[in-house]
Protein backbone atom coordinates (compact mmCIF):
# COMPACT_ATOMS: atom_id res chain seq x y z
CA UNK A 1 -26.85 -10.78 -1.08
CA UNK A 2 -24.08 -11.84 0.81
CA UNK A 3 -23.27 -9.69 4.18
CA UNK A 4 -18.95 -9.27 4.43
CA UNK A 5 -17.68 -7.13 7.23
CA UNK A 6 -13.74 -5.97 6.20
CA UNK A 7 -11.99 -5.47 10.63
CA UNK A 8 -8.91 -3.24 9.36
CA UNK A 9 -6.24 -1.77 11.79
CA UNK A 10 -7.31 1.93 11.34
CA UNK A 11 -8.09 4.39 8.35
CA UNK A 12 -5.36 6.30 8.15
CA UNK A 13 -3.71 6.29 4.70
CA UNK A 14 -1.41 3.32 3.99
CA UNK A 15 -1.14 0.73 1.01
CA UNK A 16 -3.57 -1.84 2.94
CA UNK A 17 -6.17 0.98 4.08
CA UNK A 18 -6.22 2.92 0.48
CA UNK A 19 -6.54 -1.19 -0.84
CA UNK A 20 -8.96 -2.16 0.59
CA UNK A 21 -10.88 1.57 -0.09
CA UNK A 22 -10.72 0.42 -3.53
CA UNK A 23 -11.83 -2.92 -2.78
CA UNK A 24 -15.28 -1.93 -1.02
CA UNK A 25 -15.99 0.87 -3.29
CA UNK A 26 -15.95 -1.50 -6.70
CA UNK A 27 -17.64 -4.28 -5.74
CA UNK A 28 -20.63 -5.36 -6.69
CA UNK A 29 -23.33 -3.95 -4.02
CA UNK A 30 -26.32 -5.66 -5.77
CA UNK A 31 -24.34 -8.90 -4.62
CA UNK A 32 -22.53 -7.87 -1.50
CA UNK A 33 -23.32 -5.66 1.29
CA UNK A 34 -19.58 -4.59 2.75
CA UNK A 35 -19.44 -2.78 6.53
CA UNK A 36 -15.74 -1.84 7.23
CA UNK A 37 -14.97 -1.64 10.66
CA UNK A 38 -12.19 0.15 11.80
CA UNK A 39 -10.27 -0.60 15.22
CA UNK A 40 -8.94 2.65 16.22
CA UNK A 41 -9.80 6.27 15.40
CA UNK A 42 -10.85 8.02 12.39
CA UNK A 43 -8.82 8.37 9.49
CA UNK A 44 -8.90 10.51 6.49
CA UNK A 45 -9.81 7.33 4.88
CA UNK A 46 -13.21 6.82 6.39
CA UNK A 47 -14.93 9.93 4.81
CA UNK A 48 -13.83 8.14 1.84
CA UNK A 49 -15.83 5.11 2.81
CA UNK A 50 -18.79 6.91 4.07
CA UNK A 51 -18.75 9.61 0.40
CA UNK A 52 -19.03 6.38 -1.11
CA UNK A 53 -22.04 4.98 0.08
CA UNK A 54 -20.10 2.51 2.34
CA UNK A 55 -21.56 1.63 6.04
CA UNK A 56 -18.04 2.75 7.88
CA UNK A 57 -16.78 3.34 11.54
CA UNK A 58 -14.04 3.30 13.82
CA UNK A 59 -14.52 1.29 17.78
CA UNK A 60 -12.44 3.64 19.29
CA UNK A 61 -11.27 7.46 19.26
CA UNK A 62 -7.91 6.63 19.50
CA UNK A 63 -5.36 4.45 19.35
CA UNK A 64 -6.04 2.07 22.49
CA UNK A 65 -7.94 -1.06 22.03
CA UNK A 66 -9.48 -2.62 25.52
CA UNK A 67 -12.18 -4.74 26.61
CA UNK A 68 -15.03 -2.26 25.90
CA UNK A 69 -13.53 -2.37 22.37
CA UNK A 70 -13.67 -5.92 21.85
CA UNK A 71 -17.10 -6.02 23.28
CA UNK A 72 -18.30 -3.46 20.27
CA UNK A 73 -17.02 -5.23 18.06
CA UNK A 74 -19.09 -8.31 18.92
CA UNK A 75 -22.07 -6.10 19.03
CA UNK A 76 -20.91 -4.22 15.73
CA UNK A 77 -19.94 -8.00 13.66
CA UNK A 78 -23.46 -9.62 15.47
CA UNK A 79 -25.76 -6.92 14.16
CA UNK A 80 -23.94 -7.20 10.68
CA UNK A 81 -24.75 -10.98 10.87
CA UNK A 82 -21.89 -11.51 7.84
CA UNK A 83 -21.08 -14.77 6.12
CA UNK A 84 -17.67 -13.51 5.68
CA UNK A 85 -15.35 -11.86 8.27
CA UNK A 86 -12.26 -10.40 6.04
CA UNK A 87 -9.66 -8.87 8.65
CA UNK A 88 -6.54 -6.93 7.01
CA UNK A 89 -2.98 -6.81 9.32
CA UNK A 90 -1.47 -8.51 12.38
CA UNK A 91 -3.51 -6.78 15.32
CA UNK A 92 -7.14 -7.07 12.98
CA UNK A 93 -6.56 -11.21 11.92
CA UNK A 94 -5.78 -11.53 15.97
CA UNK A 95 -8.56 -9.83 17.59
CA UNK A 96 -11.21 -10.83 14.38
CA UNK A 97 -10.39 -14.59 15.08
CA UNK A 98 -10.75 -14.37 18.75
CA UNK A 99 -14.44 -12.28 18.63
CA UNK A 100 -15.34 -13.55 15.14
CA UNK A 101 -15.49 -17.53 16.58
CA UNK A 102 -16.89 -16.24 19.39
CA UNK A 103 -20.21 -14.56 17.76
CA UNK A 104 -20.26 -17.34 15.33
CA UNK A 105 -19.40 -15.72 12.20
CA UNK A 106 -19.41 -18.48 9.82
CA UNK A 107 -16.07 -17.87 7.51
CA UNK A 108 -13.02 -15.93 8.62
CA UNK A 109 -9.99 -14.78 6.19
CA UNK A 110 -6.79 -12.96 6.71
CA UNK A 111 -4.98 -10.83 4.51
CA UNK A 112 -1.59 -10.10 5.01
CA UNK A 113 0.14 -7.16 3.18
CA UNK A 114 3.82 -7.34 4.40
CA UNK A 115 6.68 -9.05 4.52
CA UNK A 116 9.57 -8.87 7.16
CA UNK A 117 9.78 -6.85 10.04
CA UNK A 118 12.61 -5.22 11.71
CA UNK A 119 13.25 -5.87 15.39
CA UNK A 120 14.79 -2.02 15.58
CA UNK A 121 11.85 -0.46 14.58
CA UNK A 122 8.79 -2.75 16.09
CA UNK A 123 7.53 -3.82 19.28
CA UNK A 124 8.06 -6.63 20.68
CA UNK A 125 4.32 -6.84 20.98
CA UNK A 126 3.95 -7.24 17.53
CA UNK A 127 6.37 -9.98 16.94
CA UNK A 128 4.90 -12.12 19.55
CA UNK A 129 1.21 -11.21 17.70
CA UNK A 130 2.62 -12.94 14.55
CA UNK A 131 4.20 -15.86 16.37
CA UNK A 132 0.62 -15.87 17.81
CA UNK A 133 -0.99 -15.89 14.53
CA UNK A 134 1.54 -18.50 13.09
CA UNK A 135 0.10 -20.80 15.43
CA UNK A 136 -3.32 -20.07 14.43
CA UNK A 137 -2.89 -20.09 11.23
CA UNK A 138 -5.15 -22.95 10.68
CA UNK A 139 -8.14 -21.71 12.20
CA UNK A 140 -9.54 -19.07 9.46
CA UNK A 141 -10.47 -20.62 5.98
CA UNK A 142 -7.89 -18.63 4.08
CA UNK A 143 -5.22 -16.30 4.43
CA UNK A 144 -4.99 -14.00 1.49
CA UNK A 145 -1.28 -12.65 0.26
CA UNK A 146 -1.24 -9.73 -1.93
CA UNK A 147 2.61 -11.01 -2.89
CA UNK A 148 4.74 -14.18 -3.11
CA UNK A 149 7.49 -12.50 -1.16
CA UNK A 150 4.91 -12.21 1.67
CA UNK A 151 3.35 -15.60 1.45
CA UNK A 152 6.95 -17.14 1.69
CA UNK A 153 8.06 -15.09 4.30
CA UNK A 154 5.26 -15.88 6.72
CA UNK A 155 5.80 -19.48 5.69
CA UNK A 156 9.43 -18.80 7.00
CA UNK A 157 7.40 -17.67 10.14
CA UNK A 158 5.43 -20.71 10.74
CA UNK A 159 2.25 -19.95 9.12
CA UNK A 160 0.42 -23.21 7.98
CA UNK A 161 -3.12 -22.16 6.13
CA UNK A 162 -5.59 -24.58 5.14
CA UNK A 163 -5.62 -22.35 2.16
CA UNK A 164 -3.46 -19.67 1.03
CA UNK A 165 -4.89 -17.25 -2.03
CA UNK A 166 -2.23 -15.02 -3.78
CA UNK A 167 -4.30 -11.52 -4.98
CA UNK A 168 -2.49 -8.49 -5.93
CA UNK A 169 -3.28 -5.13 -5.30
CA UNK A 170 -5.26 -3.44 -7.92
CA UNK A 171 -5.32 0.03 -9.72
CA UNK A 172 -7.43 2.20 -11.41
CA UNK A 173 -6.26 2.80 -14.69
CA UNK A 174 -8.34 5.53 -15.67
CA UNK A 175 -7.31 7.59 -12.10
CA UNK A 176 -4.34 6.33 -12.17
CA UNK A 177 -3.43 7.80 -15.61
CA UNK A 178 -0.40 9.98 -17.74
CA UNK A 179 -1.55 13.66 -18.72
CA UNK A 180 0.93 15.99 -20.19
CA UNK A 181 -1.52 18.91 -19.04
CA UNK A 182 -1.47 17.95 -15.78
CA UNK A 183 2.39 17.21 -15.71
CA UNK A 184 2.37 21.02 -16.78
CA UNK A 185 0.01 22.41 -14.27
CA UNK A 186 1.81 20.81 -11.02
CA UNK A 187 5.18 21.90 -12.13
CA UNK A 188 3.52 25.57 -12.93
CA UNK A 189 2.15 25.56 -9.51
CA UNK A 190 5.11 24.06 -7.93
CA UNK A 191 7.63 26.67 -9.21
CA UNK A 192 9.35 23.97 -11.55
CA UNK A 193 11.13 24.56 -14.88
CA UNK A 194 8.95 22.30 -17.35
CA UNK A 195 12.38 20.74 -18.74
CA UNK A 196 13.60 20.09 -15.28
CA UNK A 197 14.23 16.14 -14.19
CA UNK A 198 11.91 15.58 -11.30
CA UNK A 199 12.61 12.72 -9.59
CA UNK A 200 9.79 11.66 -6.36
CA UNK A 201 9.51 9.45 -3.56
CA UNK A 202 6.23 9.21 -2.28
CA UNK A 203 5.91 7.50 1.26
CA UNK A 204 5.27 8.06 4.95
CA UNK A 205 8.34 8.80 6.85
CA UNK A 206 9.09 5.56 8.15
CA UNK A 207 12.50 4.06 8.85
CA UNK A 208 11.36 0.67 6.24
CA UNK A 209 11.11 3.75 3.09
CA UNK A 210 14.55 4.49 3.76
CA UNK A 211 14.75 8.56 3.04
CA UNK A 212 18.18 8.38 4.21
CA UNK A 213 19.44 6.04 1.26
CA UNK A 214 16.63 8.08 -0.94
CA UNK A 215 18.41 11.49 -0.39
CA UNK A 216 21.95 10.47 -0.50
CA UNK A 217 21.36 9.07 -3.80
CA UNK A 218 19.47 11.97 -5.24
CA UNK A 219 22.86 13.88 -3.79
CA UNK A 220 24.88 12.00 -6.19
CA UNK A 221 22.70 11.92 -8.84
CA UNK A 222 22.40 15.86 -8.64
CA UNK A 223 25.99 16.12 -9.50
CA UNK A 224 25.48 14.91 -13.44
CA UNK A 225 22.08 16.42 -13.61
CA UNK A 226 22.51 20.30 -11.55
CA UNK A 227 18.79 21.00 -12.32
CA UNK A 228 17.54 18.25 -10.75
CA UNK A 229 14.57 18.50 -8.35
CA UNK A 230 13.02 16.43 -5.41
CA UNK A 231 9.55 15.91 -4.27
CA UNK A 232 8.64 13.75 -1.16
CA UNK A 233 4.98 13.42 -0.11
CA UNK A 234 3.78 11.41 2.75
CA UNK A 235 2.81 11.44 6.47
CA UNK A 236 5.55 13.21 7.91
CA UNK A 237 7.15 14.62 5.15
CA UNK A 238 6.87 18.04 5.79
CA UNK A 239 8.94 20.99 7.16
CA UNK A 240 7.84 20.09 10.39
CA UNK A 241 9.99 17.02 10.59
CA UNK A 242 13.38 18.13 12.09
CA UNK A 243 14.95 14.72 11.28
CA UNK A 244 14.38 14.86 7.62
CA UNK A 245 15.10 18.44 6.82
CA UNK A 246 18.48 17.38 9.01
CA UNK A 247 19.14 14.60 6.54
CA UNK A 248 18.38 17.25 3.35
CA UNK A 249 21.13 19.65 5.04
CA UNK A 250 23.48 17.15 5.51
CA UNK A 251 23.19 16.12 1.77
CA UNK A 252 23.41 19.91 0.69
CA UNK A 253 19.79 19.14 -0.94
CA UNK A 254 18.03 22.40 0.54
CA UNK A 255 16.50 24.43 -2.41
CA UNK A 256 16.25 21.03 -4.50
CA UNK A 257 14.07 19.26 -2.59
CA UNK A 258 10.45 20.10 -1.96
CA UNK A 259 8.47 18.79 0.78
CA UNK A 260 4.87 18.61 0.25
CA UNK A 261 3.15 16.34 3.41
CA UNK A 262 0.22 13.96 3.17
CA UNK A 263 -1.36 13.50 -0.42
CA UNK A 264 -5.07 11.97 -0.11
CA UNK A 265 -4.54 11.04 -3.58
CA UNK A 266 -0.90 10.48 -5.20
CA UNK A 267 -2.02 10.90 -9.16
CA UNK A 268 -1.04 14.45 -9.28
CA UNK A 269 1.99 14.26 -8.25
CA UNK A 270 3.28 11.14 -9.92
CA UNK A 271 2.12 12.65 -13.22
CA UNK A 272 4.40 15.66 -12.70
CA UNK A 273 7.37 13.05 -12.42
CA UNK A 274 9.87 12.07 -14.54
CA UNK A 275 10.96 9.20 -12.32
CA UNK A 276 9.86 7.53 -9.48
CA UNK A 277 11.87 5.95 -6.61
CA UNK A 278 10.98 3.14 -3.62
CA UNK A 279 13.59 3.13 -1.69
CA UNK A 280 12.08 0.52 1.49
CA UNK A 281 14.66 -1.99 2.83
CA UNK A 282 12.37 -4.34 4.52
CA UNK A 283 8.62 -5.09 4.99
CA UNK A 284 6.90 -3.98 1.12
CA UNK A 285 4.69 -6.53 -0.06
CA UNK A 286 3.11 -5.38 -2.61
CA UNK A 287 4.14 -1.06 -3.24
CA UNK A 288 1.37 0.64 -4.24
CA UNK A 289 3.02 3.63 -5.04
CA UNK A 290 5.38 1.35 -7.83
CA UNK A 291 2.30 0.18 -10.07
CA UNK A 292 0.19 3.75 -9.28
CA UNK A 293 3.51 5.46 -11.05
CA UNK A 294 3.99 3.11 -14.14
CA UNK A 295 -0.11 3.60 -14.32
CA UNK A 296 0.73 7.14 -14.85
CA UNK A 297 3.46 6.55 -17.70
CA UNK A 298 5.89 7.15 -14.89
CA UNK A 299 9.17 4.55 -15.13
CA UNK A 300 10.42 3.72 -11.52
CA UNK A 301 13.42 2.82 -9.94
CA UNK A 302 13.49 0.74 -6.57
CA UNK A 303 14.93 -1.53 -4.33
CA UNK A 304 14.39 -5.06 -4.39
CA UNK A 305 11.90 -5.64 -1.52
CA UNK A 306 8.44 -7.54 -2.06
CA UNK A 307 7.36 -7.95 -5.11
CA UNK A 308 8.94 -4.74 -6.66
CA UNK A 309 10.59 -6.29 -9.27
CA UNK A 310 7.65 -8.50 -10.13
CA UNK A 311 5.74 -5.45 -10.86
CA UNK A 312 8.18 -3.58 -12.91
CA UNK A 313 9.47 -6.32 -14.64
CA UNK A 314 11.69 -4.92 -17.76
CA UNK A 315 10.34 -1.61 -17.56
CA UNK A 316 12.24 0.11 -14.92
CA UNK A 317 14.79 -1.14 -12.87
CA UNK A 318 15.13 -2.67 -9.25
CA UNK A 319 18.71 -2.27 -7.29
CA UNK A 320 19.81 -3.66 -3.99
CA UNK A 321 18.47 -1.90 -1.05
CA UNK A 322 20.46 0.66 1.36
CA UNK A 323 22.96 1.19 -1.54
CA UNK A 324 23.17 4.62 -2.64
CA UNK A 325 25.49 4.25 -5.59
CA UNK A 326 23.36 1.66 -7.34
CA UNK A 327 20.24 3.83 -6.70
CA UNK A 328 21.70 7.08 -8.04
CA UNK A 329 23.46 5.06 -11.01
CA UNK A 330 19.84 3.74 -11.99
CA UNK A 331 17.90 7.36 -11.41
CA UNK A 332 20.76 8.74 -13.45
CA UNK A 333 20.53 6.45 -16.41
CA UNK A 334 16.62 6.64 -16.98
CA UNK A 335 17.28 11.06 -16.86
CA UNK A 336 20.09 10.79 -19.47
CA UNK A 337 17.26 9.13 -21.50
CA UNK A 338 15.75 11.61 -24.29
CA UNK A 339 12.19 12.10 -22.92
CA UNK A 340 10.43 10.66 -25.81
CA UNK A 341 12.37 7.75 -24.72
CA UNK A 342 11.09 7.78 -21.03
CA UNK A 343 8.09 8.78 -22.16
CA UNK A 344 7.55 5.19 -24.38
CA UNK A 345 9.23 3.54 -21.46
CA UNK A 346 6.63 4.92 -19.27
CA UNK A 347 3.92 3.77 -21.51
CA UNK A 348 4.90 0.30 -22.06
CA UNK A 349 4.41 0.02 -18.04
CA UNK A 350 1.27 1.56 -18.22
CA UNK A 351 0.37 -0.80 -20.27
CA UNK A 352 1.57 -3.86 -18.10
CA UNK A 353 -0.65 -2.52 -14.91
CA UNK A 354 -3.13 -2.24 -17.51
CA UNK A 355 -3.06 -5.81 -18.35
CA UNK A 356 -1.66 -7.41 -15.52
CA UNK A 357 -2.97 -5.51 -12.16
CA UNK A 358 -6.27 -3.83 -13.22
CA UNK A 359 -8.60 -3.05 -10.22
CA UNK A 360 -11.62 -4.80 -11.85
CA UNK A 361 -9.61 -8.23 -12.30
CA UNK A 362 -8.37 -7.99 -8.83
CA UNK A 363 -11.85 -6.95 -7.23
CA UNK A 364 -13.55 -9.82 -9.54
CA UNK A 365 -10.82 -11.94 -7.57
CA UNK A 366 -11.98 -11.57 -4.23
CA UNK A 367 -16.12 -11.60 -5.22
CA UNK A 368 -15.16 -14.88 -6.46
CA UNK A 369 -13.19 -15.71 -3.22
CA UNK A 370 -15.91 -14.75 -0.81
CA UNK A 371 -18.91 -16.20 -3.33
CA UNK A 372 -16.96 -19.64 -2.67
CA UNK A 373 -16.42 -19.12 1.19
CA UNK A 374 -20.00 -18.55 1.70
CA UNK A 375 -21.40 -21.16 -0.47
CA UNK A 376 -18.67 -23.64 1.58
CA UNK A 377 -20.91 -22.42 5.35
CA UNK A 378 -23.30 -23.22 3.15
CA UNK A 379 -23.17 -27.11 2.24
CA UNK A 380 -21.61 -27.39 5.59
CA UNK A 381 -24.51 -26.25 7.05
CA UNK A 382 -26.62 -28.78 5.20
């Protein structure tokens, strides 16, 4: 059995947490034993891990890392004894290198999940941790990518692997999944006429998703379609946020737009959709919430960041970011569609996660990945 410990960020719910979730929870345990250690506190995400069967924990209560952290997580990677350290984001590759060497672990790989970030909306901290890890970037035995726009932006940033592997995310098919009884039962509980076009964005409220360009263009797009409704979920997207129900006055949306917070799981709502949207300007690698949508027969619409419009390929449609014409043009066109049209259109994407981002091909993927790293420490060894 090979020991892997996963060093992740924290557990709170995000594309690269709920990833590698998945991850852990399919592989094979008769083959691997997986501990995921989690650098600050608890996230709903970690009672996920620990339902599961999955040794889980966080090093800290909170968001600070310090000494006595790094010094658990020696203790914590030691007792694990792994043959394969697999760290996920900027401030987990950093501080798994650094403690990982130190304890001896005998493979290390990264796995980065973005792609740009925006100097108005991160730390400076945080761009001098990826010049950092630029300049390390030789030192682990791979860095994985879970999209080409990510591996050639970091290349842009100075990252030189001795190996770079290219694995996307992927998706249940059978959670992930269209259901015209469910579609019925959200929009029943929800208040929604079942002939009404629901469009949805479903993302935390971060300045990278863009609301702003989201709502402006469902503003438009409400004038040639007066029943539409609007559903945001996400961290943050709630009535709490003064910000956002600012931006839904401003746009005279209030009464068409529901907000309806955090969603552990994103399934039920996506199958009450008719469309969905990603609206992010910078930073997507690889959106989740793009290929968990066309699982569930849902067609999408979104910008052009990451790999969004290697996902949806023909069966959607992918328009410039921060343009609000373009966006409500596109959202428009797939409602005027007859809904046995959308529907088909929603199936043929199904059927491309289906084929071409399944969760077991993309979990077989990385048993293969860390099978090779530890036989490499290994022959090395001998």
């Amino acid at each position: 059995m090979i020991p892997i410990v996963h060093l992740i960020t924290s557990m709170e719910v995000g594309g690269a947490e709920t990833a590698l979730v998945r991850l852990v929870s399919r592989m094979d345990r008769s083959r691997f034993r997986c501990t995921v250690l989690s650098l600050t506190g608890p996230g709903p995400l970690l009672g996920d891990l620990q339902s599961a069967g999955i040794q889980a924990c966080t090093l800290t209560k909170d968001r600070s890392i310090n000494p006595r952290t790094l010094w658990r997580l020696a203790q914590m990677i030691r007792r694990a004894r792994p043959r394969v350290l697999q760290t996920w984001l900027y401030h987990a590759d950093l501080l798994g290198l650094a403690v990982g060497r130190a304890v001896g672990v005998p493979a290390i790989a990264w796995n980065i999940r973005c792609t740009d970030l925006d100097p108005a909306y991160h730390s400076r901290a945080l761009f001098w941790i990826r010049s950092t890890l630029a300049r390390l970037s030789a030192r682990p035995e791979v860095v994985v990518v879970n999209s080409e726009a990510g591996r050639r932006a970091h290349e842009r940033f100075g990252y030189r692997p001795r190996r770079w592997e290219s694995i996307p995310n992927g998706f249940d098919t059978d959670l992930f999944a269209p259901s015209e009884e469910r579609r019925q039962a959200l929009r029943r509980e929800l208040g929604i006429d079942e002939d009404a076009p629901v469009v949805g964005l479903v993302a935390r409220y971060h300045p990278m998703k863009d609301h702003r360009t989201f709502l402006e263009a469902m503003s438009r797009a409400a004038a040639a379609h007066p029943a539409l409704r609007v559903l945001l979920a996400g961290r943050g997207v709630d009535e709490g946020n003064g910000e956002l129900t600012g931006i839904i006055e401003k746009h005279g949306l209030r009464g068409r737009v529901m907000l309806l917070g955090e969603m552990a799981s994103p399934a039920r709502l996506l199958v009450g959709l008719d469309v969905t949207v990603s609206s992010s300007f910078y930073g997507e690698g690889f959106p989740n919430i793009i290929a968990e949508s066309m699982a569930c027969g849902v067609p999408v619409v979104a910008t052009d960041a990451g790999d969004s419009a290697r996902i949806i390929g023909r069966l959607g449609a992918v328009v410039p970011s921060r343009n609000p014409h373009a966006l409500a043009l596109a959202v428009g066109r797939l409602l005027a569609c007859a809904r046995p049209e959308r529907v088909a259109l929603g199936l043929a994407a199904r059927e491309r996660i289906r084929a071409e981002f399944s969760l077991d091909a993309v979990v077989g993927r990385y048993e293969q990945l860390y099978v090779e790293l530890a036989e490499q420490t290994v022959s090395r060894r001998h």
